[in-house]
N, C-alpha and C. Protein backbone atom coordinates (compact mmCIF):
# COMPACT_ATOMS: atom_id res chain seq x y z
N UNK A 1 22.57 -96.90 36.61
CA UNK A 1 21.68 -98.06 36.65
C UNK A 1 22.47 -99.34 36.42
N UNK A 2 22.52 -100.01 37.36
CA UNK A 2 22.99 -101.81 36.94
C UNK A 2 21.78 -102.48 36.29
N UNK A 3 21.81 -103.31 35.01
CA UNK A 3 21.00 -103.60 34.05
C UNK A 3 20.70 -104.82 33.70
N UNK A 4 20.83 -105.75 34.13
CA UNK A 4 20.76 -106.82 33.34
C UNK A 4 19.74 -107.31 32.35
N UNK A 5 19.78 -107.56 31.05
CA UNK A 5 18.54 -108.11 30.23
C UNK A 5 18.87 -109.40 29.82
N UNK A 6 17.90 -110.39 29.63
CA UNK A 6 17.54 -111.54 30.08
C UNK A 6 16.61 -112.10 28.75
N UNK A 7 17.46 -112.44 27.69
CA UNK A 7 17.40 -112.55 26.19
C UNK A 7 16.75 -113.68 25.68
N UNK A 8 16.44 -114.46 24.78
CA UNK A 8 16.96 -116.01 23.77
C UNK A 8 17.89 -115.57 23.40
N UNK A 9 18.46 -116.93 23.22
CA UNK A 9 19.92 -116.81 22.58
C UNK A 9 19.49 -116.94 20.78
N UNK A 10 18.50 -116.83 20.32
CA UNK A 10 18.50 -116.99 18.94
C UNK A 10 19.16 -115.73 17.78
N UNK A 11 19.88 -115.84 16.73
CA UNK A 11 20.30 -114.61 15.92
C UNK A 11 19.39 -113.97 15.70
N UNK A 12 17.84 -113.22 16.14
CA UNK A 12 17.31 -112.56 15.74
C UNK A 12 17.38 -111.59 16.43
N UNK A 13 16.58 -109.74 16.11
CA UNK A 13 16.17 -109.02 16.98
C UNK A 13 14.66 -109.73 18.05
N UNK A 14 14.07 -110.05 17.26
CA UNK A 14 13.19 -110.50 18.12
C UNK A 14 12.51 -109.35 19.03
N UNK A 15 11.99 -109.48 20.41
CA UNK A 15 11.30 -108.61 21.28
C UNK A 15 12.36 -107.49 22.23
N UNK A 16 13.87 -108.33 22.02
CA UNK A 16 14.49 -107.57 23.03
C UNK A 16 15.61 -106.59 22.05
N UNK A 17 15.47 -106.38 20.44
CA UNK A 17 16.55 -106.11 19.94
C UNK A 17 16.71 -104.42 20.37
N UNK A 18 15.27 -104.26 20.06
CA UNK A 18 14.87 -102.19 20.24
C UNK A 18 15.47 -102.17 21.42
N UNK A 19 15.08 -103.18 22.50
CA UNK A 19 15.94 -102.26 24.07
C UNK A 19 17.35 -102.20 24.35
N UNK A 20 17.75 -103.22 23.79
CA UNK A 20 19.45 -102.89 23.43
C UNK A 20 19.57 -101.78 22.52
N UNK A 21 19.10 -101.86 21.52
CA UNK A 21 19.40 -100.22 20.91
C UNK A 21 19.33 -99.29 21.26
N UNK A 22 17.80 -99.11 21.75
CA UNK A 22 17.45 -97.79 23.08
C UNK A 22 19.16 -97.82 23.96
N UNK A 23 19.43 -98.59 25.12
CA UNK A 23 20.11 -98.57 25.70
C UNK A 23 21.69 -98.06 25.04
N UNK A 24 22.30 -98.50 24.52
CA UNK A 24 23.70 -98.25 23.65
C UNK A 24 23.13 -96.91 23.14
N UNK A 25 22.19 -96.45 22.56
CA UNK A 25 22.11 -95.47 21.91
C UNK A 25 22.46 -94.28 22.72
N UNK A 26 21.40 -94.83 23.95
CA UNK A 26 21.62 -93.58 25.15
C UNK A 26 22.76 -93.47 26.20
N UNK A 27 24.32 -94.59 26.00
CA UNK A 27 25.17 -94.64 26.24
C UNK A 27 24.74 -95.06 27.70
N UNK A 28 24.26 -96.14 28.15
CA UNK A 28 23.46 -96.71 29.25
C UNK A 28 24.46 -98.37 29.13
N UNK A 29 25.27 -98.81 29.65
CA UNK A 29 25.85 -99.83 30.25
C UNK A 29 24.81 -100.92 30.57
N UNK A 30 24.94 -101.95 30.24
CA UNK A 30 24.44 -103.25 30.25
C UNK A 30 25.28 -104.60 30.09
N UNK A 31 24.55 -105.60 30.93
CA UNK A 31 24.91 -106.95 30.84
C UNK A 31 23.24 -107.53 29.69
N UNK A 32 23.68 -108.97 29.15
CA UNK A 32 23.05 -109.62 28.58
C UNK A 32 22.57 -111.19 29.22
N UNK A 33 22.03 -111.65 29.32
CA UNK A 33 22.21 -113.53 30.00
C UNK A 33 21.13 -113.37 28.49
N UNK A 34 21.94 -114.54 27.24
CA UNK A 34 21.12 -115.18 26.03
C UNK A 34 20.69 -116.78 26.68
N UNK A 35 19.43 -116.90 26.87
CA UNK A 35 19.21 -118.18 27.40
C UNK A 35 18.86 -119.14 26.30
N UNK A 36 19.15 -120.21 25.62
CA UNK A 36 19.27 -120.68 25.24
C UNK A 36 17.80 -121.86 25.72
N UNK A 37 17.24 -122.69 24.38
CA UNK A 37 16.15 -123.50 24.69
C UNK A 37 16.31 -124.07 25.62
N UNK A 38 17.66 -125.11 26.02
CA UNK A 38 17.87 -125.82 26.70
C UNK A 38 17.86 -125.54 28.20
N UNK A 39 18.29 -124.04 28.17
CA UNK A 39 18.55 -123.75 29.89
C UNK A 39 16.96 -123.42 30.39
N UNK A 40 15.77 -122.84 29.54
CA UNK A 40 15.05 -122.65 29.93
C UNK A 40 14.28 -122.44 30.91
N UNK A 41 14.13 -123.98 30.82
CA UNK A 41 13.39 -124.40 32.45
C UNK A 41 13.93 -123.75 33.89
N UNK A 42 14.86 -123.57 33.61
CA UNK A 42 15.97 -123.49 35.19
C UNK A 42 16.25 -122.15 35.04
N UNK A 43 16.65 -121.05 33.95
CA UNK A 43 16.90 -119.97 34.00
C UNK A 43 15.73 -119.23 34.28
N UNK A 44 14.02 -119.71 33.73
CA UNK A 44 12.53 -118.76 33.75
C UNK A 44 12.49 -118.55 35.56
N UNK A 45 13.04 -119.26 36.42
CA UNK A 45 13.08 -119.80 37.65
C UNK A 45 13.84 -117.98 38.03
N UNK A 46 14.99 -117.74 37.55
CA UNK A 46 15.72 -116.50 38.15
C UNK A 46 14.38 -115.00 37.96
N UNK A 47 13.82 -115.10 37.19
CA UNK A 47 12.97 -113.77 36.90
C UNK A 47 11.41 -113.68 36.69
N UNK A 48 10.92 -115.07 37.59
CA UNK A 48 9.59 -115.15 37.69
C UNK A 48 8.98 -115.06 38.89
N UNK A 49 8.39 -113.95 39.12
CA UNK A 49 8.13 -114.10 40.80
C UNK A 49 6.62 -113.60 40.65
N UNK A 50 5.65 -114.16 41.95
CA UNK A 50 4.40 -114.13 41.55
C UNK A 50 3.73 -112.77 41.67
N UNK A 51 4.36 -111.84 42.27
CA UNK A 51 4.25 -110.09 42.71
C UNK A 51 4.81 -109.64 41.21
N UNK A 52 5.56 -109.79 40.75
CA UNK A 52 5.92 -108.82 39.83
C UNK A 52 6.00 -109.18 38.06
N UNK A 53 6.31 -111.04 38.24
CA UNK A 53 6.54 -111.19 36.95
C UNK A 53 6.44 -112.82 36.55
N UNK A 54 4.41 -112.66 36.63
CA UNK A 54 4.49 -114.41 36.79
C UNK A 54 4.25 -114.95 35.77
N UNK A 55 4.32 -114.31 34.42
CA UNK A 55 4.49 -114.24 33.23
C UNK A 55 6.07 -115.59 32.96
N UNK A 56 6.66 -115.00 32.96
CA UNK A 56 7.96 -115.07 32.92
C UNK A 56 8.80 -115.52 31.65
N UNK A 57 8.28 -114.15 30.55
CA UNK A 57 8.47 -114.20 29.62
C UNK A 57 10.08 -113.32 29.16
N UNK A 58 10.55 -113.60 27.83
CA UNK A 58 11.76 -112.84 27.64
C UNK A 58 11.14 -111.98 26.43
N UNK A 59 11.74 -110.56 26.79
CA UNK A 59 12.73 -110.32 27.51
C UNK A 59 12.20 -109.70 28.96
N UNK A 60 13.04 -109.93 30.24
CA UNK A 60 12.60 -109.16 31.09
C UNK A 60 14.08 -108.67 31.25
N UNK A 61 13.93 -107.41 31.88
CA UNK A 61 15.01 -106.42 32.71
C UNK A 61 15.07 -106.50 34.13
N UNK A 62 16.60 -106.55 34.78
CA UNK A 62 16.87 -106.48 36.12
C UNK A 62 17.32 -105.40 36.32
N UNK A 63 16.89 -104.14 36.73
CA UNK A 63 17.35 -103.09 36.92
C UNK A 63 17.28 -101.68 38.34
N UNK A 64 18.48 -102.47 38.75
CA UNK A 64 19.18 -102.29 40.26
C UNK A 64 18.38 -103.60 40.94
N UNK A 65 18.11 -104.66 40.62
CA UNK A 65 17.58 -105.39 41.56
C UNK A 65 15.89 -105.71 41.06
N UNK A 66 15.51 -104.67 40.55
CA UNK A 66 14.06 -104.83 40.22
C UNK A 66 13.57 -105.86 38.97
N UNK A 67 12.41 -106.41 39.10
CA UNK A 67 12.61 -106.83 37.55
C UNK A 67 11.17 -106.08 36.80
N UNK A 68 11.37 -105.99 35.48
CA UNK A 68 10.37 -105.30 34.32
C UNK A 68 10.52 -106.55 33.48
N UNK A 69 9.01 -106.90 32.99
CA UNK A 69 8.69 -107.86 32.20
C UNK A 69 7.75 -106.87 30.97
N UNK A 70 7.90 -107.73 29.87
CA UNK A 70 6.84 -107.40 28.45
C UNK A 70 7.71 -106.07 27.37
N UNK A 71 7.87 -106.61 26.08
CA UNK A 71 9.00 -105.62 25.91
C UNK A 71 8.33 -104.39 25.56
N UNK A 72 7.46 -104.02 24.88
CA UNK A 72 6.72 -102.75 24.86
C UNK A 72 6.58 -101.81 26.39
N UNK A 73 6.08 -102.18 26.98
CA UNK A 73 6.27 -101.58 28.39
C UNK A 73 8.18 -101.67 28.71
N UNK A 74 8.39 -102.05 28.69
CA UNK A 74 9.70 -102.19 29.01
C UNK A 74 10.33 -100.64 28.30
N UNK A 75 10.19 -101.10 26.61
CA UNK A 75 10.91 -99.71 26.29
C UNK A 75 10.08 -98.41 26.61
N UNK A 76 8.96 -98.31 26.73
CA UNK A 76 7.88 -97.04 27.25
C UNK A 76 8.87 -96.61 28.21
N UNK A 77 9.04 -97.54 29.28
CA UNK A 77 9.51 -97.20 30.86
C UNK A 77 10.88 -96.20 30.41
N UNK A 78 11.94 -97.05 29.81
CA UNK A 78 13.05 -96.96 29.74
C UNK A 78 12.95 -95.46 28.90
N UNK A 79 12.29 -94.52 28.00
CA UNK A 79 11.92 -93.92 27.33
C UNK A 79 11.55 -92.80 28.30
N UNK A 80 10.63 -92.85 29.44
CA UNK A 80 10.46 -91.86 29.99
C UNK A 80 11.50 -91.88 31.50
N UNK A 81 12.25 -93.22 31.85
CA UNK A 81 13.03 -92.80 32.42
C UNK A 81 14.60 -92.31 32.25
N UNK A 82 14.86 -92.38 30.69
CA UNK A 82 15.94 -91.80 30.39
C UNK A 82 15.21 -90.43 29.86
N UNK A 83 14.42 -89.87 30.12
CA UNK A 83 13.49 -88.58 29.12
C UNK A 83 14.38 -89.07 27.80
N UNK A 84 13.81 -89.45 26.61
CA UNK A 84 14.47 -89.89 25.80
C UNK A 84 14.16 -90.72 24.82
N UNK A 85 13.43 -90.87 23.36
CA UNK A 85 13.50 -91.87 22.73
C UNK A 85 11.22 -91.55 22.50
N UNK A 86 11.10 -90.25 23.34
CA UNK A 86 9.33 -90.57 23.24
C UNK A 86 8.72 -89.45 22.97
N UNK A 87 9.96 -88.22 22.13
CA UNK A 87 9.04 -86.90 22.44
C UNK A 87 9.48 -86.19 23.19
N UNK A 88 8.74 -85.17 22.84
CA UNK A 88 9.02 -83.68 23.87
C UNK A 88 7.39 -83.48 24.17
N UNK A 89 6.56 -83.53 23.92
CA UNK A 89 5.32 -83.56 24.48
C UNK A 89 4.11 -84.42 24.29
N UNK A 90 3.09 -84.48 24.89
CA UNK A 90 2.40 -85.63 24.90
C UNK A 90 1.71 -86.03 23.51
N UNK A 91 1.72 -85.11 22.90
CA UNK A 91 1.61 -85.41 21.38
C UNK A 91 1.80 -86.64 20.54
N UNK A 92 3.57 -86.23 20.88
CA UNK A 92 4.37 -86.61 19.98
C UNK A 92 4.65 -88.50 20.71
N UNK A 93 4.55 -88.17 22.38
CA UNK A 93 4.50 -89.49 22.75
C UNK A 93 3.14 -90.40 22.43
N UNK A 94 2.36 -89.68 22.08
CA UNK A 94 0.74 -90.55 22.08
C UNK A 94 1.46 -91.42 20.18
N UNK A 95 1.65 -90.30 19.44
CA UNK A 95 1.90 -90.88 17.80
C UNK A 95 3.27 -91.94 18.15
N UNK A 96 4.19 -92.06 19.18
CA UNK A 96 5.70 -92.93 18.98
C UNK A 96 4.14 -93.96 19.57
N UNK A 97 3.72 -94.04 20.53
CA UNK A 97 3.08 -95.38 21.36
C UNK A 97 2.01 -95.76 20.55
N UNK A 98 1.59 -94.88 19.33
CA UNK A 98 0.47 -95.53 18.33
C UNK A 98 1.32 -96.50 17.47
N UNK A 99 2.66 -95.89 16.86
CA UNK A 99 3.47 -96.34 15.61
C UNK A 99 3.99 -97.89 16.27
N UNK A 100 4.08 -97.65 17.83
CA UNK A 100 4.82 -98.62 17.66
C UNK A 100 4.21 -99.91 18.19
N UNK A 101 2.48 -99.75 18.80
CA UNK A 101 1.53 -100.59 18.68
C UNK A 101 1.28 -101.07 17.11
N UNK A 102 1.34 -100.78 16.11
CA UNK A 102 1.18 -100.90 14.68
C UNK A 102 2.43 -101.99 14.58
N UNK A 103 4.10 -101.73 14.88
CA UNK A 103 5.06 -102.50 14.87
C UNK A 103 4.57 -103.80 15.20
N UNK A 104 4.78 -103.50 16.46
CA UNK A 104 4.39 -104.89 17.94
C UNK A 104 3.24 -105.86 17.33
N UNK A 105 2.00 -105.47 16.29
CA UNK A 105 1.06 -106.10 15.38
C UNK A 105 1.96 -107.30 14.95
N UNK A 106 2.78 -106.40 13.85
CA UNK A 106 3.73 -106.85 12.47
C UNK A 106 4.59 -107.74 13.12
N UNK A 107 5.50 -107.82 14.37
CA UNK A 107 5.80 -108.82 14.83
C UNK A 107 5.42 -109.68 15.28
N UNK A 108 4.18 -109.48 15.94
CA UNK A 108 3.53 -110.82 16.33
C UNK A 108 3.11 -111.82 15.14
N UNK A 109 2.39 -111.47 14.48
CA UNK A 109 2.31 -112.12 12.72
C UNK A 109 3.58 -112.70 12.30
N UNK A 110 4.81 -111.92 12.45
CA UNK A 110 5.87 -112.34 11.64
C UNK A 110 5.97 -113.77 12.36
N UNK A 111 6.28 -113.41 13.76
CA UNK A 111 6.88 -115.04 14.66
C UNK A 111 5.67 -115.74 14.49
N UNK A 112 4.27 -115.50 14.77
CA UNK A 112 3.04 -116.28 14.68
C UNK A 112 3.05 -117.33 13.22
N UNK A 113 3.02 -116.32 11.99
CA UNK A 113 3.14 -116.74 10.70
C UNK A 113 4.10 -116.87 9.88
N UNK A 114 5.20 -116.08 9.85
CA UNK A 114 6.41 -116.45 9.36
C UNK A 114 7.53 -117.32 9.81
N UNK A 115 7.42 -117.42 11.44
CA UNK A 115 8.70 -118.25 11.91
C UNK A 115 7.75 -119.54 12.41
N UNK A 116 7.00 -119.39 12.70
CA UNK A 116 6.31 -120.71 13.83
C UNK A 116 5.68 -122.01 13.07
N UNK A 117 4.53 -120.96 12.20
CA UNK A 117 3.89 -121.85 11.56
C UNK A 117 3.97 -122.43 10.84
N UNK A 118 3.51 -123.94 10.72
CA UNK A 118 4.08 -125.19 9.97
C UNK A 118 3.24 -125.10 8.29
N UNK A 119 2.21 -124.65 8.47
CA UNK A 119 1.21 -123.96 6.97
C UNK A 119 1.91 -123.24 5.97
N UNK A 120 2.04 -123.94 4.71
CA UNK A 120 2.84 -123.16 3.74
C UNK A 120 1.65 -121.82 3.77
N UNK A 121 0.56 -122.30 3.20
CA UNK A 121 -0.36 -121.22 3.02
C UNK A 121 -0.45 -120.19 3.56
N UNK A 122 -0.06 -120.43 5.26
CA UNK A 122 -0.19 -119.20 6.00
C UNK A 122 0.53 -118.51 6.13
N UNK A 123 2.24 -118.85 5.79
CA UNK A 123 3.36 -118.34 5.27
C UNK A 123 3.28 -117.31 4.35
N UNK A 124 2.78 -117.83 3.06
CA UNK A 124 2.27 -117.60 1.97
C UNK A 124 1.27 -116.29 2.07
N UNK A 125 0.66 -115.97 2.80
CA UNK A 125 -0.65 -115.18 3.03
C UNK A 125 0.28 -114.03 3.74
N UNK A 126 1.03 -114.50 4.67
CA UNK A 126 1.63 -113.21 5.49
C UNK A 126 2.82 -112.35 4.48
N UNK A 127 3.27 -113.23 4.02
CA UNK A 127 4.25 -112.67 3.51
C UNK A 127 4.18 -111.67 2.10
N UNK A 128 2.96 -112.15 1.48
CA UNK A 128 2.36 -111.97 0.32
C UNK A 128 1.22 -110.56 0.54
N UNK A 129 0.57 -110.54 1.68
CA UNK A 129 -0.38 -109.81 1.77
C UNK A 129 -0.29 -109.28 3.43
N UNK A 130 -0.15 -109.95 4.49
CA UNK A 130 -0.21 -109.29 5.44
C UNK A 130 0.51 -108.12 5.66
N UNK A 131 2.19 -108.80 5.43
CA UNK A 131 3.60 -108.02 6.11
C UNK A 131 3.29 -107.03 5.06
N UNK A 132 3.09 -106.44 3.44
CA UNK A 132 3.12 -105.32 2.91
C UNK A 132 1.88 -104.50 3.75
N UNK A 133 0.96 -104.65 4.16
CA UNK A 133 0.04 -103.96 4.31
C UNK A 133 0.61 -103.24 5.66
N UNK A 134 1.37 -103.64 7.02
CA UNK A 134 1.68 -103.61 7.86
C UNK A 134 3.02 -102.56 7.24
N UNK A 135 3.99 -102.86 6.25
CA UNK A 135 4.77 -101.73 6.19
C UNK A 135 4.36 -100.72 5.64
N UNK A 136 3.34 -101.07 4.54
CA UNK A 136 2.62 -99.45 4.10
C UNK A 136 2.03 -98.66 4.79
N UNK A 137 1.83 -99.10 6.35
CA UNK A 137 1.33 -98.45 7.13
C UNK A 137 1.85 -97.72 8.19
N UNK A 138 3.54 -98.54 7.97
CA UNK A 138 4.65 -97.33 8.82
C UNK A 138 4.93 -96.22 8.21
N UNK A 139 5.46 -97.10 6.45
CA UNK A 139 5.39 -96.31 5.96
C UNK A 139 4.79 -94.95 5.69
N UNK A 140 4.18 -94.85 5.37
CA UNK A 140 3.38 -93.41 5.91
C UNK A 140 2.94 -92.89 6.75
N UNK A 141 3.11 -93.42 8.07
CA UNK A 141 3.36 -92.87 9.46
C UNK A 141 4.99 -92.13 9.18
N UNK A 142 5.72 -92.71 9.03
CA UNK A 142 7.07 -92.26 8.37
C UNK A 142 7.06 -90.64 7.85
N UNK A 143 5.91 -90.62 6.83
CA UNK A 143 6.26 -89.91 5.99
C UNK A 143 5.99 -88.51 6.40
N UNK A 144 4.60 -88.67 7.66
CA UNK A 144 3.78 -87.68 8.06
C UNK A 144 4.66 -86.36 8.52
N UNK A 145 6.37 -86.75 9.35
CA UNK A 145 7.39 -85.53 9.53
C UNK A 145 8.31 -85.20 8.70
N UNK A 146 8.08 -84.48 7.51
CA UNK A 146 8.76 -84.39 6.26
C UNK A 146 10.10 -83.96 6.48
N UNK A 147 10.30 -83.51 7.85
CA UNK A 147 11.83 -83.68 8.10
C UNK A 147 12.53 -84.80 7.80
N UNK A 148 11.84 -85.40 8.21
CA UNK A 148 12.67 -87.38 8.35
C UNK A 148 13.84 -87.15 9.16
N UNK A 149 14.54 -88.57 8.80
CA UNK A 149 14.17 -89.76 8.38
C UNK A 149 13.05 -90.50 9.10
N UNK A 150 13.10 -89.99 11.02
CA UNK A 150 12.75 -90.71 11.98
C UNK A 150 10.95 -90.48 12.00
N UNK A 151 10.30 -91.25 13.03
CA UNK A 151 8.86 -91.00 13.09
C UNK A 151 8.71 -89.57 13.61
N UNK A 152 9.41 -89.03 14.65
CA UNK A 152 9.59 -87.37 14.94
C UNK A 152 10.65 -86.17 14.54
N UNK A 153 10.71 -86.50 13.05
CA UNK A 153 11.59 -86.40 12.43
C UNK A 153 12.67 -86.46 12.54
N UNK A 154 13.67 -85.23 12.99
CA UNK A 154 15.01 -85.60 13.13
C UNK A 154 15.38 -86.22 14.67
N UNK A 155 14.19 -86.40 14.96
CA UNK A 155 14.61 -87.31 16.70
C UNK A 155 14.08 -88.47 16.52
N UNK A 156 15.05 -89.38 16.93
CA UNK A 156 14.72 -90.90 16.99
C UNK A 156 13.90 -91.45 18.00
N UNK A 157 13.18 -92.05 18.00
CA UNK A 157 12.02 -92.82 18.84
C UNK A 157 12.44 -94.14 19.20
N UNK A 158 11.63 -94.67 20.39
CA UNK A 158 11.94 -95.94 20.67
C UNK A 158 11.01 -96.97 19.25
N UNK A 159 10.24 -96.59 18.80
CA UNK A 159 8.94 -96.73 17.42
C UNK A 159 10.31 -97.03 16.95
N UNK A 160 10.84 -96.19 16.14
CA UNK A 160 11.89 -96.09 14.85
C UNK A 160 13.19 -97.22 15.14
N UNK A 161 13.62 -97.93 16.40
CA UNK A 161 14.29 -98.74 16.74
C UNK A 161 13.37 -99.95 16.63
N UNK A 162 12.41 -99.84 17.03
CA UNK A 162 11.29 -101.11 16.86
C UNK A 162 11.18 -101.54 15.81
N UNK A 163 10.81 -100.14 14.43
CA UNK A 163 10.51 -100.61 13.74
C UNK A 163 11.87 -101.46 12.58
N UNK A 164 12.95 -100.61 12.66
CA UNK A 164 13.96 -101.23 12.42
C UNK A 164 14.21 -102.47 12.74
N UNK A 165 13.99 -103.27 13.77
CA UNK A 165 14.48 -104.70 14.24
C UNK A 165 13.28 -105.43 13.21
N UNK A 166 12.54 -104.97 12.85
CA UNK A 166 11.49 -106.24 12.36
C UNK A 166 11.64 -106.20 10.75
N UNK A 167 12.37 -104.88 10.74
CA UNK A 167 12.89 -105.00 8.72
C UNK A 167 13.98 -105.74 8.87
N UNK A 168 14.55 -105.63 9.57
CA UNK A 168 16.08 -107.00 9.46
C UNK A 168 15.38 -108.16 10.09
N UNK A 169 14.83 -108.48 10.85
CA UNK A 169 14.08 -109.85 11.20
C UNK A 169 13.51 -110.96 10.21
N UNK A 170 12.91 -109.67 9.55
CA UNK A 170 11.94 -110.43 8.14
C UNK A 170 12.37 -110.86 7.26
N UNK A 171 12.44 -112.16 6.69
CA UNK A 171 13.57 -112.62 5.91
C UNK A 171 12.99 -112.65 4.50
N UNK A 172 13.66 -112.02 3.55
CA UNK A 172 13.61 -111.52 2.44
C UNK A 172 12.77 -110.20 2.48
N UNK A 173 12.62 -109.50 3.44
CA UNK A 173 11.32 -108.32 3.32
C UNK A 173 12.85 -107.33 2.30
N UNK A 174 11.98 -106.54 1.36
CA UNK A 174 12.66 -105.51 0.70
C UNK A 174 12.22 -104.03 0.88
N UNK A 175 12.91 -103.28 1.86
CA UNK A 175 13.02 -102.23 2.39
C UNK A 175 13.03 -101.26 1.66
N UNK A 176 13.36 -101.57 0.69
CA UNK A 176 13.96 -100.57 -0.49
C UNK A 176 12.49 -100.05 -1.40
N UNK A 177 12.09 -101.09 -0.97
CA UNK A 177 9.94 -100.90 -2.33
C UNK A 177 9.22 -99.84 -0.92
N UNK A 178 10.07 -99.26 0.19
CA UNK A 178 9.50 -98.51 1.02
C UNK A 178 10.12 -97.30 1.35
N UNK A 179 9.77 -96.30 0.30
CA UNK A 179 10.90 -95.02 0.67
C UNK A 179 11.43 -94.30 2.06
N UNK A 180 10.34 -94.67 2.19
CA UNK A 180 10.68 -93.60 4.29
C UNK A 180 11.31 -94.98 4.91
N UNK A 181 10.73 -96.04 5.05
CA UNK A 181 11.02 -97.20 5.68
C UNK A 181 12.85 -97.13 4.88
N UNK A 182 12.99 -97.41 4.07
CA UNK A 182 14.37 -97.14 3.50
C UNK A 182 15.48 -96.37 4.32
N UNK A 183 14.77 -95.18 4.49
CA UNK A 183 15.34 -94.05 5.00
C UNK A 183 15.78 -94.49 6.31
N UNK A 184 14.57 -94.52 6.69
CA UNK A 184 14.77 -95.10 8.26
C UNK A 184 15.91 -95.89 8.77
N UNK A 185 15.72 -96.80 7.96
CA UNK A 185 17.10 -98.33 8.32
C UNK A 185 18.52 -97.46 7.55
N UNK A 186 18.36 -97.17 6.51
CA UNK A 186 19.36 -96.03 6.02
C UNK A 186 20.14 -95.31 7.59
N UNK A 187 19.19 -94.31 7.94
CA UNK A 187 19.81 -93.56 9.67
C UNK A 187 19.87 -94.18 10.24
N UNK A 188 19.45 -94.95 10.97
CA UNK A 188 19.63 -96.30 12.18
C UNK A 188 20.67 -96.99 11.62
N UNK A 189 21.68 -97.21 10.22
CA UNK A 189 22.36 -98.51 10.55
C UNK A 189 24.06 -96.92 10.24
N UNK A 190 23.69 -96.02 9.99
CA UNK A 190 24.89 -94.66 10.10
C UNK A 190 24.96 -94.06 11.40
N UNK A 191 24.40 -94.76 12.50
CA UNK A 191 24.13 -93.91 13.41
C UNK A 191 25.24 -94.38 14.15
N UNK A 192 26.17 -93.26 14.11
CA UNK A 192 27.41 -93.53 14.92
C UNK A 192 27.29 -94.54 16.57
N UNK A 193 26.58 -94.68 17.43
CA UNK A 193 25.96 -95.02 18.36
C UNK A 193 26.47 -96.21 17.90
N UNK A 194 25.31 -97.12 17.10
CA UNK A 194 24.60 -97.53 17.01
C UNK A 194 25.24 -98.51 15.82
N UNK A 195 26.47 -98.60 15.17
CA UNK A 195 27.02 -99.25 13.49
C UNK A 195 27.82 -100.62 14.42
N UNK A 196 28.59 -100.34 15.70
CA UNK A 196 29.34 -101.71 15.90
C UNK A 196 28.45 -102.42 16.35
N UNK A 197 27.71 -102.25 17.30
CA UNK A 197 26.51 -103.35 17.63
C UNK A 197 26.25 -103.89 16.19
N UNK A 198 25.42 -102.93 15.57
CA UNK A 198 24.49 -103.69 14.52
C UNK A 198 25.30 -104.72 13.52
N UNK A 199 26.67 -103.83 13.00
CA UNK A 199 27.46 -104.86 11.96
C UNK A 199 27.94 -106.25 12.99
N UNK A 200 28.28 -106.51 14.25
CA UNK A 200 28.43 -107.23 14.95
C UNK A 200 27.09 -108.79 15.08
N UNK A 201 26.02 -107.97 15.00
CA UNK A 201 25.17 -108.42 15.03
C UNK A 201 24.79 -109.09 13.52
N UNK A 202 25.01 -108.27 13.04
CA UNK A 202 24.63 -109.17 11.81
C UNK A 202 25.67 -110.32 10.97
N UNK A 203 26.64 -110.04 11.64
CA UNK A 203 28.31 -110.91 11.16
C UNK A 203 27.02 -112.78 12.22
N UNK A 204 26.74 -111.97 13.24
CA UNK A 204 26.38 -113.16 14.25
C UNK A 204 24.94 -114.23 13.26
N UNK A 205 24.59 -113.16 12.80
CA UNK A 205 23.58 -113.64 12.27
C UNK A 205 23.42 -114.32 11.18
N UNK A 206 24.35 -113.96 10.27
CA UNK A 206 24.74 -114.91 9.44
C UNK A 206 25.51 -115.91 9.50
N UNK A 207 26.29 -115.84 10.29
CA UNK A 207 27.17 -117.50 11.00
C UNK A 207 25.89 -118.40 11.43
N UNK A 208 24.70 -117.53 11.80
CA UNK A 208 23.79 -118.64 13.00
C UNK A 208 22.56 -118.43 12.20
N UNK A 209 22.53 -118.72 10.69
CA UNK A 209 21.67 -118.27 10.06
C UNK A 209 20.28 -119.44 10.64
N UNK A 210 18.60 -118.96 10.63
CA UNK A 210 17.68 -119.76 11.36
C UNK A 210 16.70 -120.00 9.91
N UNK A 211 16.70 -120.95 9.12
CA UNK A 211 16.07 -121.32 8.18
C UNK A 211 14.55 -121.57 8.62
N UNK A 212 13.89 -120.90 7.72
CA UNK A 212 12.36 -120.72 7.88
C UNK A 212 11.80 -121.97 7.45
């Protein structure tokens, strides 16, 4: 597959971090374009077309030529077209596409209320009461395969990459007051795959730290 994904350039995981992980994990070759605020206007122009993607939101994927917009669908796709990352039967894919509708919640809130909004209060409210309620609720989705660490236990999900990008996203969230959630980021950041990206990434992220 020739790949291109089609980013912000900001230090966060954000919407496109899980599909780079998915991808590297599954030893799948990729290019990146980080578009930056400024290029915006002129870059939404390369991957907005009115048949396929008039959205023309990031992240979208170019892959062989095609483009895929919306990142949840995006990793679904990528999941059943690498067989990989969703299960071995429809089960187990119905609980990764519940867990990680529950995620996709918790991020929208985070950027909605933690990064965007100008309201101390509403800051205040998410951080205080929303975001715990939202991890106690992976949390024990977590817990339900007492194998662990992962949501299908010892197999990693595209969910368990998701949910990982939004515990490092969240600034000051403490992972640690969440035993399975712990665990989780625990395997995901040992995962041979998966340690130069992330320490890379986070060297980036603290040079380009984004004050709330």
């Amino acid at each position: 597959m020739d790949i291109l994904i089609y980013t912000s350039s900001f230090p966060v995981h954000g919407r496109y971090g899980a599909i780079c992980l998915m991808l590297i994990d599954a030893s799948v070759p990729y290019k990146q374009r980080a578009i930056t605020p400024a290029e915006w206007q002129q870059a939404k122009s390369e991957f907005t077309t009115p048949d396929r993607t008039p959205y023309g939101s990031l992240p979208t994927l170019r892959i062989d030529g095609k483009l895929y917009s919306q990142s949840l669908p995006i990793m679904r796709y990528l999941a059943r077209r690498l067989g990989y990352f969703d299960g071995k039967d429809i089960e187990n894919t119905f609980l990764v596409d519940a867990v990680a509708d529950v995620a996709v919640d918790w991020l929208n809130k985070l950027i909605a209320d933690g990064f965007l909004s100008k309201d101390p209060a509403a800051k205040e409210t998410f951080f205080k009461q929303v975001q715990p309620r939202y991890a106690r609720a992976l949390d024990s989705y977590l817990a339900q395969d007492t194998r662990g660490p992962h949501l299908l236990g010892t197999e990693i999900s595209y969910a368990d990459l998701l949910i990982y990008t939004i515990t490092q996203d969240s600034p000051g969230f403490l992972v640690d007051e969440y035993h399975n959630l712990h665990m989780l980021v625990q395997a995901i950041e040992s995962r041979p795959s998966l340690t130069e990206y992330l320490a890379a990434f986070k060297k980036r992220k603290e040079q380009e730290h984004i004050a709330l």
